[in-house]
C-alpha atoms as a PDB file:
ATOM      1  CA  UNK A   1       0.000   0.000   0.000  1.00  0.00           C
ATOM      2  CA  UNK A   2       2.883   2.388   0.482  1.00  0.00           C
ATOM      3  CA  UNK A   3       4.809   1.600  -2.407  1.00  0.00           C
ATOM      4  CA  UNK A   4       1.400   2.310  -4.100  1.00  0.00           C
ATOM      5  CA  UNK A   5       1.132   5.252  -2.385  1.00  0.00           C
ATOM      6  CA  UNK A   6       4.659   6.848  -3.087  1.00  0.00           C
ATOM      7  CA  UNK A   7       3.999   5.685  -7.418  1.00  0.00           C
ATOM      8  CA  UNK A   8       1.076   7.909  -7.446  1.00  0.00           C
ATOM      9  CA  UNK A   9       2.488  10.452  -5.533  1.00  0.00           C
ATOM     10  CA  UNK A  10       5.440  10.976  -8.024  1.00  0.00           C
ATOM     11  CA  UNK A  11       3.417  10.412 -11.201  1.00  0.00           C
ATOM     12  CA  UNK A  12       0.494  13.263  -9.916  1.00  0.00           C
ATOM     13  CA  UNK A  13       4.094  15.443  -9.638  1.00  0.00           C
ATOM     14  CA  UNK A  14       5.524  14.009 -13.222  1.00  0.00           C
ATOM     15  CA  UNK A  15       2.473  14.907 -15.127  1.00  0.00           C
ATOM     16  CA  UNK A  16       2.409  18.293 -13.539  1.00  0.00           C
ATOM     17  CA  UNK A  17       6.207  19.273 -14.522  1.00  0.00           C
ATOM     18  CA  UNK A  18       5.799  17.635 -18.166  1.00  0.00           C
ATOM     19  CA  UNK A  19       2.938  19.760 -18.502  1.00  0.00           C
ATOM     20  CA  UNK A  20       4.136  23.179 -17.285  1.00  0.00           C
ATOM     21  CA  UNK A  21       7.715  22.103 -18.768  1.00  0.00           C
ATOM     22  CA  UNK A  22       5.901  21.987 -21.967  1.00  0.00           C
ATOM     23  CA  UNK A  23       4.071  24.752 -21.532  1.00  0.00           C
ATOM     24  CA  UNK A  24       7.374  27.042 -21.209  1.00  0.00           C
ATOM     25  CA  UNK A  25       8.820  24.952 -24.001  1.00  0.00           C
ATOM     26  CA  UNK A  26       6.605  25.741 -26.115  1.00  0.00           C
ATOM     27  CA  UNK A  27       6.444  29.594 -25.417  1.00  0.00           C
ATOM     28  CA  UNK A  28      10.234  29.883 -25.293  1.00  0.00           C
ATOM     29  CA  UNK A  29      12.285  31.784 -27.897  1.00  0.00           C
ATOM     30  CA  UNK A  30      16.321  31.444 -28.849  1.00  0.00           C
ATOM     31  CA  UNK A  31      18.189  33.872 -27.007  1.00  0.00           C
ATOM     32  CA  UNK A  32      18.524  37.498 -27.907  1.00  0.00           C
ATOM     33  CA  UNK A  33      20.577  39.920 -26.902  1.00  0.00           C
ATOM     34  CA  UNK A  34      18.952  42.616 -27.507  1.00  0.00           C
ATOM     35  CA  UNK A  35      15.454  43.354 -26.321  1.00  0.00           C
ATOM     36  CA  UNK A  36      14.294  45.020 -29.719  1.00  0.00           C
ATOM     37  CA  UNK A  37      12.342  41.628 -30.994  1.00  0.00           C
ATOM     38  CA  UNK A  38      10.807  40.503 -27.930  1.00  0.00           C
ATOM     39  CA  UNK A  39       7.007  40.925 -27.433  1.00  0.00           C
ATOM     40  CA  UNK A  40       4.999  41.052 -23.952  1.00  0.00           C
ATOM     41  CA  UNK A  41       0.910  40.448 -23.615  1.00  0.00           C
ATOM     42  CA  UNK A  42      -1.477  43.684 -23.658  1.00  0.00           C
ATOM     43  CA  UNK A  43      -0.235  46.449 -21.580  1.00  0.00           C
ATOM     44  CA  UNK A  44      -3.347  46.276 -19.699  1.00  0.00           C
ATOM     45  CA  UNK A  45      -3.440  42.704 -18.937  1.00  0.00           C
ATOM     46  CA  UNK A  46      -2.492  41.957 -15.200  1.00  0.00           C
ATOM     47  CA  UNK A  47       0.976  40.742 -14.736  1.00  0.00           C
ATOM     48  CA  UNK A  48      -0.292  37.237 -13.060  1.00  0.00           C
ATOM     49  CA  UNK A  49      -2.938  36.511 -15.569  1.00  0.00           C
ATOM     50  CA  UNK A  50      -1.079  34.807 -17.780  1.00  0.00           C
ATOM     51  CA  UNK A  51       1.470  32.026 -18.091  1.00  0.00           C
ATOM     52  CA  UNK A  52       3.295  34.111 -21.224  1.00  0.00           C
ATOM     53  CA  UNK A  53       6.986  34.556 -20.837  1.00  0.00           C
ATOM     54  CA  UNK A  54       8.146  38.260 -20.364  1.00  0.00           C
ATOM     55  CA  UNK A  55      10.809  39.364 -22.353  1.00  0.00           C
ATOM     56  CA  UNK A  56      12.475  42.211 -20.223  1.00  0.00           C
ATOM     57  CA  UNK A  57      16.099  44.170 -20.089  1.00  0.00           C
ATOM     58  CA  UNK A  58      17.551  45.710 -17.194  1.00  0.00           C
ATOM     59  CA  UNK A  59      20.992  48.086 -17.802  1.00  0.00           C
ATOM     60  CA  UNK A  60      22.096  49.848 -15.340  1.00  0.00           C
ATOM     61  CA  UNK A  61      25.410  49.548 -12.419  1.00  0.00           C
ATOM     62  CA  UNK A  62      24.493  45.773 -11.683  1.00  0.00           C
ATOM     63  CA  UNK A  63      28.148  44.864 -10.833  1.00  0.00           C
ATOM     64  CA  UNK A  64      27.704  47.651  -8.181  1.00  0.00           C
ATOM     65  CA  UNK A  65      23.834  45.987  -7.520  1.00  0.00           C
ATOM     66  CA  UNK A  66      25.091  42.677  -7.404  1.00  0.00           C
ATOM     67  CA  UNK A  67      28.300  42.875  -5.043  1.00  0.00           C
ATOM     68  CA  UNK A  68      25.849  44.969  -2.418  1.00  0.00           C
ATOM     69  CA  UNK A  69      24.885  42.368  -0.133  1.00  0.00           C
ATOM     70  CA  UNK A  70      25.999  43.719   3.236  1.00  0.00           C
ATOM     71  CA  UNK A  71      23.068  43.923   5.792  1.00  0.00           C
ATOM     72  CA  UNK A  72      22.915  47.471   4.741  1.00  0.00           C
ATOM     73  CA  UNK A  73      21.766  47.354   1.570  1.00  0.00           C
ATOM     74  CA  UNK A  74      21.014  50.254  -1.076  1.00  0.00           C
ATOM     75  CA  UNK A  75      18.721  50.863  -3.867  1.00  0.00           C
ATOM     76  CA  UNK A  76      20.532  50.640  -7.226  1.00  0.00           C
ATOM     77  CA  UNK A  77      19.213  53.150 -10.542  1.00  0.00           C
ATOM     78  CA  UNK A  78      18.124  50.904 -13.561  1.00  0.00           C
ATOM     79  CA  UNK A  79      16.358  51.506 -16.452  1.00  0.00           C
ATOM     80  CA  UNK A  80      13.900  48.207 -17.061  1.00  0.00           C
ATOM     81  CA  UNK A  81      12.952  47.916 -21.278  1.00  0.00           C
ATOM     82  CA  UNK A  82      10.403  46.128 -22.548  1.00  0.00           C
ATOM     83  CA  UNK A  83       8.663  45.272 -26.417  1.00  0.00           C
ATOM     84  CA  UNK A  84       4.828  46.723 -26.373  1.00  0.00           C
ATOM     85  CA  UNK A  85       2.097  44.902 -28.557  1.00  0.00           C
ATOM     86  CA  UNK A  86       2.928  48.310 -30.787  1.00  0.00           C
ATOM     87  CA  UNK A  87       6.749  47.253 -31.516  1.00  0.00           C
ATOM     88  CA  UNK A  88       7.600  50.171 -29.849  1.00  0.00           C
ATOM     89  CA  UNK A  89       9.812  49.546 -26.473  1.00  0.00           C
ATOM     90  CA  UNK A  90       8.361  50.525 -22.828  1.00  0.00           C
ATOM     91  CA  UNK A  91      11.008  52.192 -20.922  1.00  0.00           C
ATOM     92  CA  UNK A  92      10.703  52.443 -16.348  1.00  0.00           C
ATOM     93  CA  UNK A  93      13.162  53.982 -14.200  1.00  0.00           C
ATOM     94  CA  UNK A  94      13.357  52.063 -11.393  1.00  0.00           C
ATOM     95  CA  UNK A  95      14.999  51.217  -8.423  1.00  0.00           C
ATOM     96  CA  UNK A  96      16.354  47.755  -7.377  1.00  0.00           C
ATOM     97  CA  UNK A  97      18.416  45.958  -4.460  1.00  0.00           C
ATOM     98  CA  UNK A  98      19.782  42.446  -3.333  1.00  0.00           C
ATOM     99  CA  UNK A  99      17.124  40.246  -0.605  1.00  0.00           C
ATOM    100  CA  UNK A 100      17.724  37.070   0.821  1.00  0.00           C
ATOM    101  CA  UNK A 101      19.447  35.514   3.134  1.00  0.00           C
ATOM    102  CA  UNK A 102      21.116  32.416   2.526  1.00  0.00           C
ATOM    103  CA  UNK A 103      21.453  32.811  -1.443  1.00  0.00           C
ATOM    104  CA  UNK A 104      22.291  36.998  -0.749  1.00  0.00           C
ATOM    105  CA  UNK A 105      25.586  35.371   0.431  1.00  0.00           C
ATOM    106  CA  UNK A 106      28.343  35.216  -1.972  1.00  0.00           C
ATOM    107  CA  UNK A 107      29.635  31.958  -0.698  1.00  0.00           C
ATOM    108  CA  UNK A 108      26.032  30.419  -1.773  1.00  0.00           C
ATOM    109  CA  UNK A 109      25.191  32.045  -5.488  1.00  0.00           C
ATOM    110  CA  UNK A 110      26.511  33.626  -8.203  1.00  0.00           C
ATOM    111  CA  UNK A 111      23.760  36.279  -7.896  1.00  0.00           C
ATOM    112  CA  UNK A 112      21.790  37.347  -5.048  1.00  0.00           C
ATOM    113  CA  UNK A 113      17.685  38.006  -5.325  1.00  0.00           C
ATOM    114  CA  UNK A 114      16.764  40.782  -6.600  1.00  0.00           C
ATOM    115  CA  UNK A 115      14.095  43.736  -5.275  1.00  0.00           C
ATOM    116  CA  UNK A 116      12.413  45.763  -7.835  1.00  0.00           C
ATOM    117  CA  UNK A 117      11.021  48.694  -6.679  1.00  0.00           C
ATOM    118  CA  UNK A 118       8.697  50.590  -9.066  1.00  0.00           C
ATOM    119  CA  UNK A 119       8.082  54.859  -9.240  1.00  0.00           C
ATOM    120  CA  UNK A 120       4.073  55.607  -8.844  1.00  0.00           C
ATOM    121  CA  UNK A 121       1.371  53.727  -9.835  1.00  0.00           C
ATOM    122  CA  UNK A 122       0.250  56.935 -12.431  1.00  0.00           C
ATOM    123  CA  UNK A 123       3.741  56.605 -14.549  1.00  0.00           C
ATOM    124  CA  UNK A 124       3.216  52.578 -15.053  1.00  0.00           C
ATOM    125  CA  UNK A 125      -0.882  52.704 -15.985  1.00  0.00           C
ATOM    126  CA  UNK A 126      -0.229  51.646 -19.818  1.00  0.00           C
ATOM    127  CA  UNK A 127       2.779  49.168 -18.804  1.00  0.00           C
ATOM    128  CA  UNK A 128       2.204  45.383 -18.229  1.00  0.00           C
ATOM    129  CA  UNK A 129       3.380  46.250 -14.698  1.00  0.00           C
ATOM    130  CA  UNK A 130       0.127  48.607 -13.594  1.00  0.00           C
ATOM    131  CA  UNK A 131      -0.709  48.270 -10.050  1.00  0.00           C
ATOM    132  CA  UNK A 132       2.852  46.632  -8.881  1.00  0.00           C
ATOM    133  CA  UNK A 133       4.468  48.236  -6.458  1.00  0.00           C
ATOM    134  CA  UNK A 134       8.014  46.098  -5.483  1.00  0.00           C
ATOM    135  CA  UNK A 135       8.514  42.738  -6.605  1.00  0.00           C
ATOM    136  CA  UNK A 136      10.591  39.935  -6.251  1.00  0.00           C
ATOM    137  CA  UNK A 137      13.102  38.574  -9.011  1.00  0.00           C
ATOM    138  CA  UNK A 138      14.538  35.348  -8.383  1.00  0.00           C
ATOM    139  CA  UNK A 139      17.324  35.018 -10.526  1.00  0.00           C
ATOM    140  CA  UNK A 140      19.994  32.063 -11.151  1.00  0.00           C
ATOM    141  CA  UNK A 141      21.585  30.612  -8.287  1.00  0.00           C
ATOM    142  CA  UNK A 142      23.890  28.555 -10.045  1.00  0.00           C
ATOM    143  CA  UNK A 143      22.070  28.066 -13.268  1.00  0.00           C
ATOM    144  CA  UNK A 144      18.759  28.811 -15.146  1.00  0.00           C
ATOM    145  CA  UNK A 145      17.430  25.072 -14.510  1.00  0.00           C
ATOM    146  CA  UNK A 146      16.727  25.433 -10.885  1.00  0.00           C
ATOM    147  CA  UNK A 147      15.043  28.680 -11.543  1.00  0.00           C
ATOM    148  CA  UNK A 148      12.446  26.635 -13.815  1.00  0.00           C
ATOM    149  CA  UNK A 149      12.289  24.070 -11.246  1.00  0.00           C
ATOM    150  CA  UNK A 150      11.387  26.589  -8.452  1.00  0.00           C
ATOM    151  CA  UNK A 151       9.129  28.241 -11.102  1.00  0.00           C
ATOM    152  CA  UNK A 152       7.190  24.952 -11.468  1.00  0.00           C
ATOM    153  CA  UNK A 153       6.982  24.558  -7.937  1.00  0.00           C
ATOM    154  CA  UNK A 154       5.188  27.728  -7.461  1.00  0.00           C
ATOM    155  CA  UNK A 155       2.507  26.772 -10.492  1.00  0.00           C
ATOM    156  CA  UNK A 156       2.058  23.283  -8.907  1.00  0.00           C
ATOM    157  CA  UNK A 157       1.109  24.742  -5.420  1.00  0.00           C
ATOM    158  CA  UNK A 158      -1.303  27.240  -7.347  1.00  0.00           C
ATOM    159  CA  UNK A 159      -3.222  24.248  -8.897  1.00  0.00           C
ATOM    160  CA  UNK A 160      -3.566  23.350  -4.876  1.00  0.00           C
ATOM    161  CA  UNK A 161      -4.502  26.366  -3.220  1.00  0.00           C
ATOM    162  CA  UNK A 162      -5.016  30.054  -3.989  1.00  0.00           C
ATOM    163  CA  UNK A 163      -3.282  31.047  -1.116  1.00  0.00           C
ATOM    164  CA  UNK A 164      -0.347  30.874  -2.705  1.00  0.00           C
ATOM    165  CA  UNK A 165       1.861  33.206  -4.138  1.00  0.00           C
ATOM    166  CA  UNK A 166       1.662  33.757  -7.898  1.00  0.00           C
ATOM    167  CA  UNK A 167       4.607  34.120 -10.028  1.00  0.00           C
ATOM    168  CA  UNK A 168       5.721  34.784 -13.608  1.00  0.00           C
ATOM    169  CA  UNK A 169       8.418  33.604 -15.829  1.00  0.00           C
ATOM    170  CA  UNK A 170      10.508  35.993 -17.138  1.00  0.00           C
ATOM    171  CA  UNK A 171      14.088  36.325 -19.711  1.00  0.00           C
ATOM    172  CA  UNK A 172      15.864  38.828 -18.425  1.00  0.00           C
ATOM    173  CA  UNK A 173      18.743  40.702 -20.418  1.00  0.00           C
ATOM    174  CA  UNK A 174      21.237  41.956 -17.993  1.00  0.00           C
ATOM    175  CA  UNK A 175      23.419  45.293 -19.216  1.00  0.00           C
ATOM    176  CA  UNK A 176      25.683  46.799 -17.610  1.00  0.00           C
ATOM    177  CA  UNK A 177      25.826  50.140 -18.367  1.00  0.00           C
ATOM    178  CA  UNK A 178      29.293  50.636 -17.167  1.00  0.00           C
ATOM    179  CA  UNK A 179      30.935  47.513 -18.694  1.00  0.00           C
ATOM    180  CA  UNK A 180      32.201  46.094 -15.515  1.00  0.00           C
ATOM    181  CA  UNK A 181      30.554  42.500 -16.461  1.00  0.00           C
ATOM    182  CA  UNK A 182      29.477  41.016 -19.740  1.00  0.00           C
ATOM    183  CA  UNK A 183      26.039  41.199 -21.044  1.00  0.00           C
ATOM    184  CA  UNK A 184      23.963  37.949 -20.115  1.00  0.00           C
ATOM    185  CA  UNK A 185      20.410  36.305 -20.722  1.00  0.00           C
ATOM    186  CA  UNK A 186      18.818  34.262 -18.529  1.00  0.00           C
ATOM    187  CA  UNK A 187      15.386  32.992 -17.319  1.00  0.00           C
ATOM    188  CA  UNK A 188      14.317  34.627 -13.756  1.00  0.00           C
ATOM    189  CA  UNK A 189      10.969  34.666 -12.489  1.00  0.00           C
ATOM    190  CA  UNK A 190       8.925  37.346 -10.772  1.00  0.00           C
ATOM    191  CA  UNK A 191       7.135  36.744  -7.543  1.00  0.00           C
ATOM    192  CA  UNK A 192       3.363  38.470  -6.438  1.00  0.00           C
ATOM    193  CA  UNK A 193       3.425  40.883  -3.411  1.00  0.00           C
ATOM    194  CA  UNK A 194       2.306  39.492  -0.430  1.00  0.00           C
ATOM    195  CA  UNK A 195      -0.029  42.362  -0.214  1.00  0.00           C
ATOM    196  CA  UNK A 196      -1.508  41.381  -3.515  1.00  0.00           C
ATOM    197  CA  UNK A 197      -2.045  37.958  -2.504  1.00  0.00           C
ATOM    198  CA  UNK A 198      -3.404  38.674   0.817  1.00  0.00           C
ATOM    199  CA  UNK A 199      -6.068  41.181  -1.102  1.00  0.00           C
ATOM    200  CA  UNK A 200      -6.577  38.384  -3.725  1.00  0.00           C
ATOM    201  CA  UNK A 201      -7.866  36.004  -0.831  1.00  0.00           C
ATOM    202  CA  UNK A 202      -9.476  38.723   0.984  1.00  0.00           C
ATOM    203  CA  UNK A 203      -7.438  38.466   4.078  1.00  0.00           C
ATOM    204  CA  UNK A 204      -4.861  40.527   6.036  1.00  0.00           C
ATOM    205  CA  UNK A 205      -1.192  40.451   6.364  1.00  0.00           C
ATOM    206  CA  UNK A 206      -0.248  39.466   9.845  1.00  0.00           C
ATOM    207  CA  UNK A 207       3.221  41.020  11.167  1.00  0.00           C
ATOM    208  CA  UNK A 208       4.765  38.801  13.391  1.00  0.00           C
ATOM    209  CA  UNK A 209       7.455  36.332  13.395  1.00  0.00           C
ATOM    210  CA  UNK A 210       6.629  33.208  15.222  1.00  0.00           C
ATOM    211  CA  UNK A 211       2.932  31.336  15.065  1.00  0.00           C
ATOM    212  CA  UNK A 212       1.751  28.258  16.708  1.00  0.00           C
ATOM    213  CA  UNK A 213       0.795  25.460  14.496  1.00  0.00           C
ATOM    214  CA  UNK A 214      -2.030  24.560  16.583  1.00  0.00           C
ATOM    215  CA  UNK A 215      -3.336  28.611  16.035  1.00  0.00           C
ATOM    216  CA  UNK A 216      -3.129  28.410  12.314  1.00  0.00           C
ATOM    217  CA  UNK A 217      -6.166  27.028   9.937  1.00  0.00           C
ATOM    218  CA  UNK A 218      -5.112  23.492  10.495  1.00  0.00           C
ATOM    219  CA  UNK A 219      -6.604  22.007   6.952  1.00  0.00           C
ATOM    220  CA  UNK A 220      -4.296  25.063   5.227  1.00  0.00           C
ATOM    221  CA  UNK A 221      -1.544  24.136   6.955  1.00  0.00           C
ATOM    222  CA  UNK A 222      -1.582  20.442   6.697  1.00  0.00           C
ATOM    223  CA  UNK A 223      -2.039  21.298   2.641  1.00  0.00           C
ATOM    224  CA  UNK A 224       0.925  22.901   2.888  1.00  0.00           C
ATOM    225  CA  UNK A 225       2.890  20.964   5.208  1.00  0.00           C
ATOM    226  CA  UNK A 226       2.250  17.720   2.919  1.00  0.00           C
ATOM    227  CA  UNK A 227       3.327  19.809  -0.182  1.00  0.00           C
ATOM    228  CA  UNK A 228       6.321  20.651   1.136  1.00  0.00           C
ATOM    229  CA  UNK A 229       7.166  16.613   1.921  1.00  0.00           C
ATOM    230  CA  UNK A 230       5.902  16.044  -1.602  1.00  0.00           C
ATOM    231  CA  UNK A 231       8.150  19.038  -3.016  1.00  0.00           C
ATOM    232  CA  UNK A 232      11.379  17.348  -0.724  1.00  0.00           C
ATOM    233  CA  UNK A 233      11.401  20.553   0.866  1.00  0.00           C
ATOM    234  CA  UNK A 234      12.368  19.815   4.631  1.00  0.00           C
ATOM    235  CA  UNK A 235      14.148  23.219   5.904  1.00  0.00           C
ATOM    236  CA  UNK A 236      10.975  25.313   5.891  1.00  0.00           C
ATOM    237  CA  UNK A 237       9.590  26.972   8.905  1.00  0.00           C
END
């Protein structure tokens, strides 16, 4: 009965990855380097709505960004370029910083996590990113493959619960605009706000660290505790 068990556990997860692994298959293009040829959805469509790979550019100091990840951390200029539905390309100034904690450490990635923090919501109302605020880009640890993975991850716990946050798969061309490291292309994927989520499900952001198990909605977290054993995940807290 367990072995039983344990086969249908791994081919519920199989058929889930083939299917989103075909899905970004079959959305993918060849790399580019340059962001002129790349196309988005409708400006107005809602950044989550869609499973459509975003074609994106981001120039700016990133050797500077991506060697800042002392405790006291600083928000980094860069200029984020995008294709509209019009051919013509969507320039943002904004803002972004390392996050993290184990893979902000140089000993444990290549990169660390990126915040992107966006100007006011009036100068992004015809951009793909209307309404966002600061988001998180998970970029490369050691290589683009684990990004997918932890991309599918995400899209298999949305097919469980909507509590869950949402997240986007993105190929991000990295400039920098001071030549201190070479140009490079690589799949990253943007994370929903917590505050977006928590408005999605109609529910409020609680601020504090700790939490009883036994004082959390015990079907919610035993969804999410057993995902996590399915997932191999056995660090969270």
């Amino acid at each position: 009965m367990n072995m039983l068990y344990r086969f249908c556990k791994l081919f519920i997860l199989l058929n889930c990855v083939i299917f989103f692994s075909f899905k970004i298959y079959a959305q993918s293009q060849p790399v580019q380097p340059s962001v002129e040829e790349k196309k988005v959805p409708e400006p107005n469509s809602r950044l989550f709505d869609t499973d459509d790979i975003v074609h994106i550019k981001l120039t700016g100091r990133l050797n500077e960004l991506f060697t800042d990840r002392n405790k006291n951390m600083v928000n980094h200029p860069l200029l984020l370029q995008y294709q509209g539905n019009d051919s013509s390309i969507v320039s943002i100034q904004i803002k972004a910083k390392a996050r993290g904690n184990f893979r902000r450490l140089k000993e444990n990635c290549k990169w660390p996590p990126i915040m992107l923090n966006f100007p006011a919501k009036d100068k992004l109302k015809n951009s793909v990113f209307k309404n966002q605020n600061k988001l998180k880009l998970v970029v490369p640890c050691q290589g683009d493959e684990y990004v997918i993975r932890e991309y599918l991850v995400y899209k298999l716990y949305n097919l469980i619960s909507e509590k869950s946050f949402r997240a986007r798969l993105v190929q991000v061309e990295f400039e920098d605009s001071l030549h201190q490291r070479k140009n490079e292309t690589h799949y990253c994927f943007l994370l929903e706000d917590e505050m977006q989520v928590a408005e999605r499900n109609k529910t409020t952001l609680l601020n504090k660290k700790m939490v009883l198990m036994e004082k959390t909605n015990i079907p919610q977290f035993t969804k999410m505790a057993v995902f996590e054993y399915m997932i191999g995940n056995t660090d969270w807290s």
